[in-house]
Protein backbone atom coordinates (compact mmCIF):
# COMPACT_ATOMS: atom_id res chain seq x y z
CA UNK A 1 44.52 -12.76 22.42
CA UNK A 2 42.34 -16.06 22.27
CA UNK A 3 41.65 -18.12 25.66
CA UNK A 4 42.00 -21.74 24.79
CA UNK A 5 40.20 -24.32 27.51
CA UNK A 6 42.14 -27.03 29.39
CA UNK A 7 40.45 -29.75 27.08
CA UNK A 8 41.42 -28.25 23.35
CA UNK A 9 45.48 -27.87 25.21
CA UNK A 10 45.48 -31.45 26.65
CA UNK A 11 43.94 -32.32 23.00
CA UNK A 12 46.91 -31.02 21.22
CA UNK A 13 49.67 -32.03 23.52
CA UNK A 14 48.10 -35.69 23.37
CA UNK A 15 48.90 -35.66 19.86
CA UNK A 16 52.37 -35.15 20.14
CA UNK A 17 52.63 -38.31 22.05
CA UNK A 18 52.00 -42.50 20.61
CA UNK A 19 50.44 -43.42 18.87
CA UNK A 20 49.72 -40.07 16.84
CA UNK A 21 53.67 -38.43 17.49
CA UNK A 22 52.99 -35.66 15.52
CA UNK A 23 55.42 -32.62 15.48
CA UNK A 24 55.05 -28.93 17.34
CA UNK A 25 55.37 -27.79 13.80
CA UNK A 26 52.59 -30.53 11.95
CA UNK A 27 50.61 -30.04 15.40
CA UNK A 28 50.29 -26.44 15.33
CA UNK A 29 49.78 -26.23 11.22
CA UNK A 30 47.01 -29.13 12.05
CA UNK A 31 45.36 -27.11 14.50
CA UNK A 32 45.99 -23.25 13.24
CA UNK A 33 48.09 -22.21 16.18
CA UNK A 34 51.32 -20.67 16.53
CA UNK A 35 54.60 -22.79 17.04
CA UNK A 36 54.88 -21.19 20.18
CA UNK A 37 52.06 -21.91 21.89
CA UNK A 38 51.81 -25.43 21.25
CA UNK A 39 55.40 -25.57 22.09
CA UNK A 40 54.63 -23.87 25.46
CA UNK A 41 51.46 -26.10 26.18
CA UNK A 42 54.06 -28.85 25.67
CA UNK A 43 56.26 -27.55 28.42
CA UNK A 44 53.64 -26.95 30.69
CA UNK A 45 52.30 -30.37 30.52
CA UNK A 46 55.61 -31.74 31.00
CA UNK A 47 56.34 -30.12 33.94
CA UNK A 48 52.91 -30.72 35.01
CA UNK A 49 53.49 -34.32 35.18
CA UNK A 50 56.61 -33.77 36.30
CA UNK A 51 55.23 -31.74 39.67
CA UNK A 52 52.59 -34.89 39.82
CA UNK A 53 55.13 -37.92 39.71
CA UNK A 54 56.88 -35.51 42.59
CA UNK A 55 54.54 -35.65 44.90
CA UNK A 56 53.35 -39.17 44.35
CA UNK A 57 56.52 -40.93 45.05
CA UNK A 58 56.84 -38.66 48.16
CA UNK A 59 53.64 -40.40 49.84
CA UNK A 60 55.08 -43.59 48.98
């Protein structure tokens, strides 16, 4: 099973966001990965920032 770095994840999540907006599915044909993993790297950066936006508006 492949190891992917931080950088080539972040790289495909990015493009599912503006300006690009591309699709799990056109994403992961784009970039010859699985639905599934580019769905989970999705998921994972969501809740990443979600865990981030957490604990910044706790210091405020």
């Amino acid at each position: 099973m492949p190891r992917y770095s931080e950088e080539r994840r972040e790289a495909v999540v990015t493009k599912l966001l503006p300006p690009h907006k591309l699709t799990l599915q056109a994403s992961a044909e784009q970039e010859g990965l699985s639905l599934g993993t580019v769905y989970k790297w999705r998921n994972e950066a969501s809740a990443q920032h979600r865990n981030a936006t957490s604990v910044t508006s706790d210091r405020g």
